[in-house]
Protein backbone atom coordinates (compact mmCIF):
# COMPACT_ATOMS: atom_id res chain seq x y z
CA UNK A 1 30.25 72.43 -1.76
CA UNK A 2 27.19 69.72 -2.17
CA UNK A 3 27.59 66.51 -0.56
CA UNK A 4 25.95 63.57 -1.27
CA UNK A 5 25.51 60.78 1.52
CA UNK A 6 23.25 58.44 -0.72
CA UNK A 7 22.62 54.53 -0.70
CA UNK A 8 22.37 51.67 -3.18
CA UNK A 9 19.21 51.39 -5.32
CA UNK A 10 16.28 50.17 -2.60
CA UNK A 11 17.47 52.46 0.08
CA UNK A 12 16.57 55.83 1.02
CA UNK A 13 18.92 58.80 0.87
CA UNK A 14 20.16 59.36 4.05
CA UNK A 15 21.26 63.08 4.47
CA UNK A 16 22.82 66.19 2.21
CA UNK A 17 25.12 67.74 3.95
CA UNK A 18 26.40 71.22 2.65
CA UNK A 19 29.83 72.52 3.91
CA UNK A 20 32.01 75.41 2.91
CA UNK A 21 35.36 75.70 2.55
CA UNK A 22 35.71 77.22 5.98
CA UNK A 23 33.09 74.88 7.75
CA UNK A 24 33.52 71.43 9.74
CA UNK A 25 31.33 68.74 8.01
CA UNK A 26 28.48 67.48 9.82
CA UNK A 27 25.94 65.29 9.38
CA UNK A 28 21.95 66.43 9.96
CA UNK A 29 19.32 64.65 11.89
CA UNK A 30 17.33 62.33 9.31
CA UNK A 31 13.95 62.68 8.90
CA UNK A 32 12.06 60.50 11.84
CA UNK A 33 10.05 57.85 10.25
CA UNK A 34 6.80 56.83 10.98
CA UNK A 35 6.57 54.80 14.58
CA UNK A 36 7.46 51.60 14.34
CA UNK A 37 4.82 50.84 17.04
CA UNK A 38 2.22 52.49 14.68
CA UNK A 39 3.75 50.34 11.83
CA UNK A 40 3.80 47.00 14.00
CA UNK A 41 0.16 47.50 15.19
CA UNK A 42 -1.16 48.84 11.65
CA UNK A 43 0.13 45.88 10.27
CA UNK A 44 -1.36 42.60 12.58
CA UNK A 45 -4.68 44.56 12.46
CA UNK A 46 -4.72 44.20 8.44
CA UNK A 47 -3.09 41.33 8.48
CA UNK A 48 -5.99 39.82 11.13
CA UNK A 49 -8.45 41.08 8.21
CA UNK A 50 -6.65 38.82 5.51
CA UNK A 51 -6.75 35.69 8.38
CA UNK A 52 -10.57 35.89 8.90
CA UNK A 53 -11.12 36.63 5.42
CA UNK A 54 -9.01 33.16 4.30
CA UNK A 55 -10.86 30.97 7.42
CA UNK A 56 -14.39 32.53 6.05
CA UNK A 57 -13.09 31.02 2.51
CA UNK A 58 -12.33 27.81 4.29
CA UNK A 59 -15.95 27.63 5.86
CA UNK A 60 -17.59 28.55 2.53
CA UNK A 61 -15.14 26.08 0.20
CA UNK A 62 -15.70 22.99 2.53
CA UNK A 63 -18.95 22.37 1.54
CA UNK A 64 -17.53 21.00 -1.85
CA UNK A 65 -13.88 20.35 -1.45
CA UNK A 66 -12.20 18.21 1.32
CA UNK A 67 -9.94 19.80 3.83
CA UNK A 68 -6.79 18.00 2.44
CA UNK A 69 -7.28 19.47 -1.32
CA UNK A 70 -8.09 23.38 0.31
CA UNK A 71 -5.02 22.80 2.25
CA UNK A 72 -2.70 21.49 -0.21
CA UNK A 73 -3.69 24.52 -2.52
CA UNK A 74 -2.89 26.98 -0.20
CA UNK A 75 0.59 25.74 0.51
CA UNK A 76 1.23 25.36 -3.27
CA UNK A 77 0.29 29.43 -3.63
CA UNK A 78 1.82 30.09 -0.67
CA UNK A 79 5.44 28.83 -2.04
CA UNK A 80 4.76 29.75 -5.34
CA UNK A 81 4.45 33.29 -3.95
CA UNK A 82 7.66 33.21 -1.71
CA UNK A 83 10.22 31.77 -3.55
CA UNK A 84 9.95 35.08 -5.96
CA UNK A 85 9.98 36.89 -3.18
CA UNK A 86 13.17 35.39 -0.99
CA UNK A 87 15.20 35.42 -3.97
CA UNK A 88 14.33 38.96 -4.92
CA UNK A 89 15.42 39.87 -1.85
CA UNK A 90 18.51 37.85 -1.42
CA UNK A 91 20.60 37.52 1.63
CA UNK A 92 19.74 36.85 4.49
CA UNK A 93 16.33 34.77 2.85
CA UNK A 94 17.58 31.74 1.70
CA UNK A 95 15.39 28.90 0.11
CA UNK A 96 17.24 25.94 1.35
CA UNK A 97 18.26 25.13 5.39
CA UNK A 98 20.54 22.76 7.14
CA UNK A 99 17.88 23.20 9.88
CA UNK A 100 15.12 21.08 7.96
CA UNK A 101 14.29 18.40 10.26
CA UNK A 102 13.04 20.55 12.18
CA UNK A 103 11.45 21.94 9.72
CA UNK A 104 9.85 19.30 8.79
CA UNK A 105 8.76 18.45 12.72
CA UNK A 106 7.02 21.92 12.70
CA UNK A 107 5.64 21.73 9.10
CA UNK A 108 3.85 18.34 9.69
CA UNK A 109 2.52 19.98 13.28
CA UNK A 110 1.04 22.62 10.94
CA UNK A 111 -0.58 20.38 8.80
CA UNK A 112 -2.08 18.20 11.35
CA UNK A 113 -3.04 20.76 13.72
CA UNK A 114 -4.86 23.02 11.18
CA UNK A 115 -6.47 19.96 9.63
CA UNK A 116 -7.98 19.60 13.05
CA UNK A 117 -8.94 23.16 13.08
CA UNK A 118 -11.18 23.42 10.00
CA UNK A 119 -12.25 19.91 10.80
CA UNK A 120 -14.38 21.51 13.06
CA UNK A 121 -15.76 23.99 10.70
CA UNK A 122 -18.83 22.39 9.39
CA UNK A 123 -20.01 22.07 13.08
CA UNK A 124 -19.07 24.43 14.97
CA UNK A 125 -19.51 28.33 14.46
CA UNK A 126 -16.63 30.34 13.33
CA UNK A 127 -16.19 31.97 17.09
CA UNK A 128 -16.68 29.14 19.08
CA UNK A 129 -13.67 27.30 17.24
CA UNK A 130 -11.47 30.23 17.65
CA UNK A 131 -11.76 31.09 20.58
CA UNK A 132 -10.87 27.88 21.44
CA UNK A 133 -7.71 27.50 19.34
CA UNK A 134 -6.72 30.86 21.11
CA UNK A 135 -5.33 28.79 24.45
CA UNK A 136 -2.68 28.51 22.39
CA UNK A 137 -0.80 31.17 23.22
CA UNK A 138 -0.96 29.78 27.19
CA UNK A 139 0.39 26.63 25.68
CA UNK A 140 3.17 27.82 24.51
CA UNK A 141 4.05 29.49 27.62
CA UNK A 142 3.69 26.30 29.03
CA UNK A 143 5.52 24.97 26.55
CA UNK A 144 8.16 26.68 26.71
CA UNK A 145 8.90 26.47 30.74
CA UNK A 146 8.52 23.00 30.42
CA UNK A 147 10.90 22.33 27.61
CA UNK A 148 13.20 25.73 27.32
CA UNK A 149 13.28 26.56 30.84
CA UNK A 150 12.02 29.56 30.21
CA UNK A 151 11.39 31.14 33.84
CA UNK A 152 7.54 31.41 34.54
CA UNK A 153 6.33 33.27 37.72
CA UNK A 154 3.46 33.45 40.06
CA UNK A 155 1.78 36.25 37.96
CA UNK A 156 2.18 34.43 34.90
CA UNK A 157 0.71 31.23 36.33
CA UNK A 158 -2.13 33.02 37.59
CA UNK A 159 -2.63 34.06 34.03
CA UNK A 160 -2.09 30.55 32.45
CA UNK A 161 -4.66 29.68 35.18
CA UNK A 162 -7.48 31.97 34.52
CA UNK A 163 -7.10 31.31 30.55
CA UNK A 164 -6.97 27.68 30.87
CA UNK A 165 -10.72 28.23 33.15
CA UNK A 166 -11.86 30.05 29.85
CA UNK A 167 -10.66 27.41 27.79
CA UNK A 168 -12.84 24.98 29.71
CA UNK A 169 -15.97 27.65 30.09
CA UNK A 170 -15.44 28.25 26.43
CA UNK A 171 -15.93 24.32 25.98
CA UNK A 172 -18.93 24.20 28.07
CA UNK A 173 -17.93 20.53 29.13
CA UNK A 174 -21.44 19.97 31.15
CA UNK A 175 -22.98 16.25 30.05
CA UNK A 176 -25.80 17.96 28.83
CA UNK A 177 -23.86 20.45 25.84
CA UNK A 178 -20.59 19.19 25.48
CA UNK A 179 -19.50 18.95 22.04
CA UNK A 180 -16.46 16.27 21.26
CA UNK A 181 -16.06 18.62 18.41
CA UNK A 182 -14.41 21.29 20.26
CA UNK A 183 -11.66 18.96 21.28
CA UNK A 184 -10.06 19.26 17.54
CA UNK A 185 -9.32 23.09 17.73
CA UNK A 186 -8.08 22.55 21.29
CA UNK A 187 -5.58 20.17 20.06
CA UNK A 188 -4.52 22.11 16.95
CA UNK A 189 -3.50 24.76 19.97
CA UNK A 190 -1.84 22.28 21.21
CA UNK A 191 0.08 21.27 17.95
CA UNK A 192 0.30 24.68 16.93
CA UNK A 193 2.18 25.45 20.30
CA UNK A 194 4.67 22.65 19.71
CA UNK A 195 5.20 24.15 16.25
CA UNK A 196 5.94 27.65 18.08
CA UNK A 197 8.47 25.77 20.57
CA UNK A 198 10.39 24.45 17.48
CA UNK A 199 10.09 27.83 15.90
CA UNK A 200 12.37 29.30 19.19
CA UNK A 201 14.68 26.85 18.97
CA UNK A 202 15.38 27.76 15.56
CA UNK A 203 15.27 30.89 16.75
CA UNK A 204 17.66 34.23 14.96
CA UNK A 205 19.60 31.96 12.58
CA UNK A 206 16.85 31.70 9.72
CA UNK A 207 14.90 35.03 8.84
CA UNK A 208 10.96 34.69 8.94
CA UNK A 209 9.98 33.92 5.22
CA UNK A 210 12.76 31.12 5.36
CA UNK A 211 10.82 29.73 8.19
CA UNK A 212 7.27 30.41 6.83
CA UNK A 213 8.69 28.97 3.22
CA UNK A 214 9.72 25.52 4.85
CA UNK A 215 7.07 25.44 7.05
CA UNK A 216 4.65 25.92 4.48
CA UNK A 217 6.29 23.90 2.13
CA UNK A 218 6.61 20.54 4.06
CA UNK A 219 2.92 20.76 5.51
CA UNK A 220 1.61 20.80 1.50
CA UNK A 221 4.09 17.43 1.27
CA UNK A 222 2.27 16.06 4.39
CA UNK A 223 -1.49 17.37 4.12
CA UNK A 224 -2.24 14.81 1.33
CA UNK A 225 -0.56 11.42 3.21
CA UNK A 226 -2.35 12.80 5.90
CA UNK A 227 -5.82 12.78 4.82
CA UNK A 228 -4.93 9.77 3.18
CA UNK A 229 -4.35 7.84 6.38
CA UNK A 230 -6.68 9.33 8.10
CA UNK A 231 -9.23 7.33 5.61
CA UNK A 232 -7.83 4.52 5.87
CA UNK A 233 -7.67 4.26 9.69
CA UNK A 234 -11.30 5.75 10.35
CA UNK A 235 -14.27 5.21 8.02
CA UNK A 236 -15.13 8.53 7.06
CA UNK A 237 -18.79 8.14 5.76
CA UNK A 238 -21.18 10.54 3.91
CA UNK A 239 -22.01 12.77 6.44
CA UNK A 240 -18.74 14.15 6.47
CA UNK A 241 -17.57 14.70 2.84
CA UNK A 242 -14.79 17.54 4.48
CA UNK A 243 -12.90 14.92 5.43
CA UNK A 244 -12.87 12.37 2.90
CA UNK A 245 -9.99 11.54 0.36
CA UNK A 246 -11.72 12.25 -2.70
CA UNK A 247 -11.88 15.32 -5.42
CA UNK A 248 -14.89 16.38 -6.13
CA UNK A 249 -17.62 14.65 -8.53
CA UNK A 250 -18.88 16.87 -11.47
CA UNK A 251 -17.56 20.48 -12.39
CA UNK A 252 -15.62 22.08 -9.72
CA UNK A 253 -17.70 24.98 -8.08
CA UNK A 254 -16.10 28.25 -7.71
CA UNK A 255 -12.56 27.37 -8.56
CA UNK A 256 -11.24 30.71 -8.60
CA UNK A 257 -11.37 30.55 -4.71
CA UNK A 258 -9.24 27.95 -4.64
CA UNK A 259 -5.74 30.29 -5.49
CA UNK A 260 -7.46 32.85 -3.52
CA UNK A 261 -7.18 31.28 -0.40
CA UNK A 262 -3.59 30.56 -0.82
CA UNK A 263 -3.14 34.21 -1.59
CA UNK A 264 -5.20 35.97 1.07
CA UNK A 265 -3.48 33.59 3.74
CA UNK A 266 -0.19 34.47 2.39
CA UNK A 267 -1.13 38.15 2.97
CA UNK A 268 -2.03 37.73 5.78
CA UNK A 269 1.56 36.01 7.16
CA UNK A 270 3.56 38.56 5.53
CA UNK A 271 1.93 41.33 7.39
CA UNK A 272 2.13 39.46 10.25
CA UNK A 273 6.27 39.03 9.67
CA UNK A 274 6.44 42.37 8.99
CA UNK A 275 4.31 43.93 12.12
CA UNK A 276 7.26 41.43 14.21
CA UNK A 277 10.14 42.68 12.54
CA UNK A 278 9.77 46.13 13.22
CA UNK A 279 7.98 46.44 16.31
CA UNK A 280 8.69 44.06 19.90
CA UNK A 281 6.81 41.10 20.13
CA UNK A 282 5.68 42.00 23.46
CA UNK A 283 4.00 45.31 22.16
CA UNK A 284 2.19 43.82 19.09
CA UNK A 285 1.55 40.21 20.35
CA UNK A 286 -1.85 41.61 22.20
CA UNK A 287 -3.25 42.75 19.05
CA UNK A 288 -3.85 38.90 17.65
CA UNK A 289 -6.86 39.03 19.64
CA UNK A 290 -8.35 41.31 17.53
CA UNK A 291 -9.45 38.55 15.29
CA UNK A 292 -11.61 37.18 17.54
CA UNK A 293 -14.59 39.59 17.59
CA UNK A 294 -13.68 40.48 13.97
CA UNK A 295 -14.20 36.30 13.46
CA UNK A 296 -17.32 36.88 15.95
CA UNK A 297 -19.09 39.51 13.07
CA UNK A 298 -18.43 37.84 10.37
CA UNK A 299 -19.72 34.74 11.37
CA UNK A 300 -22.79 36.59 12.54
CA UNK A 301 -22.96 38.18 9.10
CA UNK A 302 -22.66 35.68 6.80
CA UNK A 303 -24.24 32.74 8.85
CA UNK A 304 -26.34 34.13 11.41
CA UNK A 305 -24.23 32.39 13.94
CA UNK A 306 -24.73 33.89 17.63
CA UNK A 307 -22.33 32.11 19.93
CA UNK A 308 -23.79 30.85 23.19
CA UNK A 309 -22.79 32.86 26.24
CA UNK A 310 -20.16 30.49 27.27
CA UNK A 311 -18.31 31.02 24.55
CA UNK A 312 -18.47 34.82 25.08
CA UNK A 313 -17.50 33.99 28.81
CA UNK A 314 -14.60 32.07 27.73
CA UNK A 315 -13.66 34.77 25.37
CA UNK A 316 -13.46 37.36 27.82
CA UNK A 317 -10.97 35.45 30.52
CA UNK A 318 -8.97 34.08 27.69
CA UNK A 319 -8.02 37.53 25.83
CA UNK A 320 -7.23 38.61 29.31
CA UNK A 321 -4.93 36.06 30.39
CA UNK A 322 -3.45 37.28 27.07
CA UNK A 323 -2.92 40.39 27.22
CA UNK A 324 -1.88 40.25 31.00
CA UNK A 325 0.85 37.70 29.82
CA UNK A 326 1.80 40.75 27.30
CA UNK A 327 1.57 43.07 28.99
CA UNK A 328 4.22 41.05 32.12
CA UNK A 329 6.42 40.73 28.79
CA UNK A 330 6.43 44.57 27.91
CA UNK A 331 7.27 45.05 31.43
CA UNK A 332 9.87 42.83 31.36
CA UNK A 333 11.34 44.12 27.96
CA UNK A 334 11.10 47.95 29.24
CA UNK A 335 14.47 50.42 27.93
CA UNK A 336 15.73 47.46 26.18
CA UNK A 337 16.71 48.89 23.02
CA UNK A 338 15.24 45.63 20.71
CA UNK A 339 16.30 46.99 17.29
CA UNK A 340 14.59 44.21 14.96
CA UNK A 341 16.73 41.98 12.85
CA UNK A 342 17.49 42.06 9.72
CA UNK A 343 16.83 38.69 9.14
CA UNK A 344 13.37 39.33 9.99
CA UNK A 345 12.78 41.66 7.28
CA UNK A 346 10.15 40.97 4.51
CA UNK A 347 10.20 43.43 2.40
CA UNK A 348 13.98 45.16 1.21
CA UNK A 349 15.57 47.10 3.81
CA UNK A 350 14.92 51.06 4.08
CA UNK A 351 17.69 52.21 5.81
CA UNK A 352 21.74 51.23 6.22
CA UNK A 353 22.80 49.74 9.07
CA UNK A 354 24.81 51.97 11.55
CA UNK A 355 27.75 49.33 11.31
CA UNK A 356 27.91 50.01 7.95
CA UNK A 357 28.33 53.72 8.28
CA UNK A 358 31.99 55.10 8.65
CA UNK A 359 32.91 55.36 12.09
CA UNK A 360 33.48 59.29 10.65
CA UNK A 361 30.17 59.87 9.53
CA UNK A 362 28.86 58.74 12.73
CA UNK A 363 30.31 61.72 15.21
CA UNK A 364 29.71 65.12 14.82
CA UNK A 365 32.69 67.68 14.61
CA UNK A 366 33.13 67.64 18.68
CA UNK A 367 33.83 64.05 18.12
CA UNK A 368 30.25 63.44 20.65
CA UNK A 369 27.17 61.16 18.86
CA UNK A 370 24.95 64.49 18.10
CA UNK A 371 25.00 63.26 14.59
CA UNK A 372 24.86 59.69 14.88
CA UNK A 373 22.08 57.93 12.42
């Protein structure tokens, strides 16, 4: 006879098993899907398109709008798009945590380390900033020795060591061409870091759109005080209308790219989530760097911006401090068997869990795991 081994609406169908009266059931091999390291990578390189896309926006829109208002916008679209989403997807997303002082810690870290990022926009070329605010992955393994105890070796400090000279080459700190400027994306690294610390420490107990809801949603509450205070402690004059407290005199100028900031950007993250829920961390970490010469040719595109040979200097030992740090972590991680979480899933789950399975389904006839899922 015909059996059906099916799932709940949102799930694939998992096998069809024919028997015969005189036959032992078994289960067949499932199709293989495609490779999750395919998936993982596929999805930070599109996801690195939608990030230099929304930062282009950013240098285009703060011509006419102040950093707080861009900001503020994108966290409203940003929530508007994932509370839909979490509660279409239900457990384990949840819109509300018991965790939100921290939360709230790591949300106004966004805000004031990203407000420092595009602060530097208007004076600084699109590569030049980023590269810059790409210490901060040696940061956060700085970070994270200092104030986990995570275990750091001699290889790894090396690394740390070699990206923190390309940090400083990248800066170009000689009396002669040293910009103050590129001090504000080195300290959003810095905040954004902190933010990453407080992200491990919530660690597996909240799924990654719960984070990236609260996160988001308490830097759009703290953006606005922000830029607020900021104008009241510093006089922010005329020459630098980015950073002033004030909407915009006259008709609004390309409003439409307003939401489309906040939608791009929020593209961008859930690709992001999803490349780290089904692929290691270790293997598709590397691949961030990707938006550097992507940022590089854009930049060069729309604002014939050729970054000095520092920069490109910089570039070069930072990315590989990177990668050697990732690739020291894929050592490290090698034959684990890091099956991502469910938790960490954005969009609804494809398969069943194997705990969910009877334990009967699971073995083959000869009672072995030939026909485990």
């Amino acid at each position: 006879m015909l059996e059906l081994i099916c799932t709940a609406d949102k799930t694939q169908i998992l096998d069809i098993a024919m028997t015969t009266p005189h036959s032992t059931p078994s289960v067949a091999a499932p199709v293989r899907p495609t490779s999750r390291a395919i998936q993982g990578i596929l999805c930070v390189e599109i996801g690195m398109l939608f990030f230099v896309a929304q930062d282009a926006l950013m240098k285009t829109l703060l011509d006419t709008y102040p950093i707080w208002l861009l900001m503020f916008v994108r966290s409203v679209i940003a929530v508007l798009i994932l509370v839909p989403l979490i509660l279409w997807l239900g457990s384990p997303h949840r819109l509300f945590s018991s965790l939100w002082p921290l939360h709230v810690v790591r949300g106004t870290l966004f805000a004031a380390g990203f407000s420092l990022f595009y602060a530097a926009f208007p004076f600084m070329g699109l590569a030049e900033v980023s590269t810059i605010f790409f210490s901060a992955p040696l940061f956060t393994a700085l970070m994270a020795a200092v104030f986990l105890g995570e275990k750091i070796g001699w290889h790894r400090i090396g690394a740390l060591v070699v990206g923190f000279v390309g940090v400083v080459i990248a800066m170009n700190p000689s009396p002669a061409n040293f910009n103050w400027i590129a001090l504000l994306p080195l300290l959003c690294a810095v905040f954004y870091s902190a933010g990453q610390v407080i992200a491990r420490q919530i660690g597996e107990r909240e799924s990654s759109l719960s984070v990236g809801l609260q996160t988001l949603f308490f830097a759009g509450l703290a953006i606005l005080p922000m830029g607020w205070l900021v104008n009241q402690v510093f006089p922010i004059g005329e020459d630098f209308p980015h950073l002033q407290f004030a909407l915009p005199q006259g008709p609004w100028p390309q409003p439409y790219l307003l939401p489309l900031i906040g939608f791009v950007g929020m593209c961008g993250y859930i690709l992001l989530s999803r490349a780290y829920q089904v692929a290691d961390a270790s293997l598709v970490a590397p691949f961030d760097y990707t938006y550097l010469p992507l940022v590089t040719a854009l930049g060069y595109l729309l604002w014939a911006e050729v970054p000095p040979q520092s920069t490109f200097l910089g570039m070069i030992l930072i990315v590989g401090a990177g990668l050697y740090l990732g690739y020291r972590e894929l050592r490290a991680t090698a034959g684990r068997d890091e099956v991502a979480l469910v938790g960490e899933s954005v969009f609804p789950p494809t398969s069943i869990p194997i705990t969910q399975i009877p334990e009967e389904e699971q073995r083959g006839p000869s009672g072995g795991d030939e026909g485990t899922l």
